[in-house]
Protein backbone atom coordinates (compact mmCIF):
# COMPACT_ATOMS: atom_id res chain seq x y z
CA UNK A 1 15.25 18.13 30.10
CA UNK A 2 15.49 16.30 26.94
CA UNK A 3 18.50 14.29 26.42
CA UNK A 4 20.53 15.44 22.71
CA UNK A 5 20.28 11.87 21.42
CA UNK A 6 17.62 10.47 19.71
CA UNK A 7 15.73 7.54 20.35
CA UNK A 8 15.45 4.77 19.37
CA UNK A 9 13.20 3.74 16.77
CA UNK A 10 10.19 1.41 17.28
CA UNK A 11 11.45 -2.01 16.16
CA UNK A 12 8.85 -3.63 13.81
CA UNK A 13 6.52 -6.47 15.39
CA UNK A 14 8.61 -9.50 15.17
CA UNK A 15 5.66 -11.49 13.33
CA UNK A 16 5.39 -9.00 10.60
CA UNK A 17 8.99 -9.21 9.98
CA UNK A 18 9.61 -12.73 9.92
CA UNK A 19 6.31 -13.86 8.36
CA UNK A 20 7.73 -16.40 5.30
CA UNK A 21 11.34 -17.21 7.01
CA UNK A 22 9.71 -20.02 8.94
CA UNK A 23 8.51 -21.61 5.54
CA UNK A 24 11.64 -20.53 3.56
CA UNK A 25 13.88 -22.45 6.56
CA UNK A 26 11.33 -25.43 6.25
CA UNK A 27 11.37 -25.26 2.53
CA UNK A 28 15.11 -25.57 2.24
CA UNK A 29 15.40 -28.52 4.38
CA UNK A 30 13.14 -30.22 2.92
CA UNK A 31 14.51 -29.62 -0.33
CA UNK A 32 18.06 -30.99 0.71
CA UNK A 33 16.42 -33.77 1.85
CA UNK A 34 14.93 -34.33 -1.31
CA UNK A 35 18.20 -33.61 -3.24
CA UNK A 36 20.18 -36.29 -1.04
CA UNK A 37 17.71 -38.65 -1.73
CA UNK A 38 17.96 -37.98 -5.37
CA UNK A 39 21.57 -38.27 -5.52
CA UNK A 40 21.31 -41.86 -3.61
CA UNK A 41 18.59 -42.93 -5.95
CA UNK A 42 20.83 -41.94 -9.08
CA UNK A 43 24.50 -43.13 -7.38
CA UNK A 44 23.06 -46.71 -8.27
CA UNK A 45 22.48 -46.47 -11.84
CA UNK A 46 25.69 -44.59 -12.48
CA UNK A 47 27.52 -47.39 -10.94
CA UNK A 48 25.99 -50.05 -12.47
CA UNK A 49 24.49 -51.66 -9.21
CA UNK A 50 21.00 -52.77 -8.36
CA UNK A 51 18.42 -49.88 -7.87
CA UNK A 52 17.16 -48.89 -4.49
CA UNK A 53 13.80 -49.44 -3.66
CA UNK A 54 10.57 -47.37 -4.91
CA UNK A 55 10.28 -45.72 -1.64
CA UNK A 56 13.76 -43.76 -2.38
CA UNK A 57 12.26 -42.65 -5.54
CA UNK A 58 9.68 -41.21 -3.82
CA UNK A 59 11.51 -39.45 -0.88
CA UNK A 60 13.73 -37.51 -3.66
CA UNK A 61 9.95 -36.70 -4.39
CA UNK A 62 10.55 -34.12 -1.46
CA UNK A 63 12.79 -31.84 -3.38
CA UNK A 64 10.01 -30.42 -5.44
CA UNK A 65 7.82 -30.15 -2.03
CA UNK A 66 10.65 -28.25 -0.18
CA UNK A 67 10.68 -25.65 -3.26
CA UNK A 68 7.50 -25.04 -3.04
CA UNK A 69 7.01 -24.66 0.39
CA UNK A 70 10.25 -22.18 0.07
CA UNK A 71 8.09 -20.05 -2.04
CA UNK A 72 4.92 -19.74 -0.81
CA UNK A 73 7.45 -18.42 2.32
CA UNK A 74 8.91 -15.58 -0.20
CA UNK A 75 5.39 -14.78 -1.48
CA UNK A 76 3.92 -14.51 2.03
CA UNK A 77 6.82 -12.16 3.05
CA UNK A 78 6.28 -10.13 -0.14
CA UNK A 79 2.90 -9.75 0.94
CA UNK A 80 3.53 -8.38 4.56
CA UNK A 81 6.08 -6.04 3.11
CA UNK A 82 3.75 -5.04 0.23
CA UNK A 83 1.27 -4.47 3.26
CA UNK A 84 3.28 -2.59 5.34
CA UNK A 85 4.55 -0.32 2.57
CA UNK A 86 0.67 0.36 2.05
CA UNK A 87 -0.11 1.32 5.43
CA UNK A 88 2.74 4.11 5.38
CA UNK A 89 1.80 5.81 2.05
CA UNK A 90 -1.25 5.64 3.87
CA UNK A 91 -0.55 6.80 6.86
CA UNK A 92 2.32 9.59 5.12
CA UNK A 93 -0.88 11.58 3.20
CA UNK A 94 -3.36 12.02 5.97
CA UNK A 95 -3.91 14.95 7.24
CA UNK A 96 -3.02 15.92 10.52
């Protein structure tokens, strides 16, 4: 006998679903990083002390990396859903 309630349905492979959020989650750290670094490189010429050394300059560097790290993580989940939304239509106007 069948019981009245449905079940449950398949949850989606957890790879496919969390493709980009690893390199979104990397992304965004990296980018704060990079945006501390630029707000310590900047404090110095605001307050009219001596500048901090080139290798500051080049960690605030980081905040363009982390951005575009971040998006190549949205474009690769775009893709798997984009991919996914394919294979239904697909799979939706076969026969059976």
């Amino acid at each position: 006998m069948r019981s009245e309630t449905p079940s449950a349905p398949a949850p989606a492979p957890a790879d496919d679903s969390a493709a980009g959020d690893g390199l979104i989650r990397a992304g965004v750290i990296v980018f704060i990083v990079g945006a501390v670094a630029t707000l310590v490189t900047v404090a110095p010429l605001l307050l009219g002390t001596d500048p901090f050394p080139a290798i500051a300059y080049l960690v605030s560097m980081l905040m363009g990396v982390g951005f575009l790290v971040a998006a190549a993580g949205v474009l690769r989940s775009v893709a798997v859903q984009r991919r996914r939304a394919r294979a239904v239509q697909t799979a939706a106007a076969q026969p059976r």
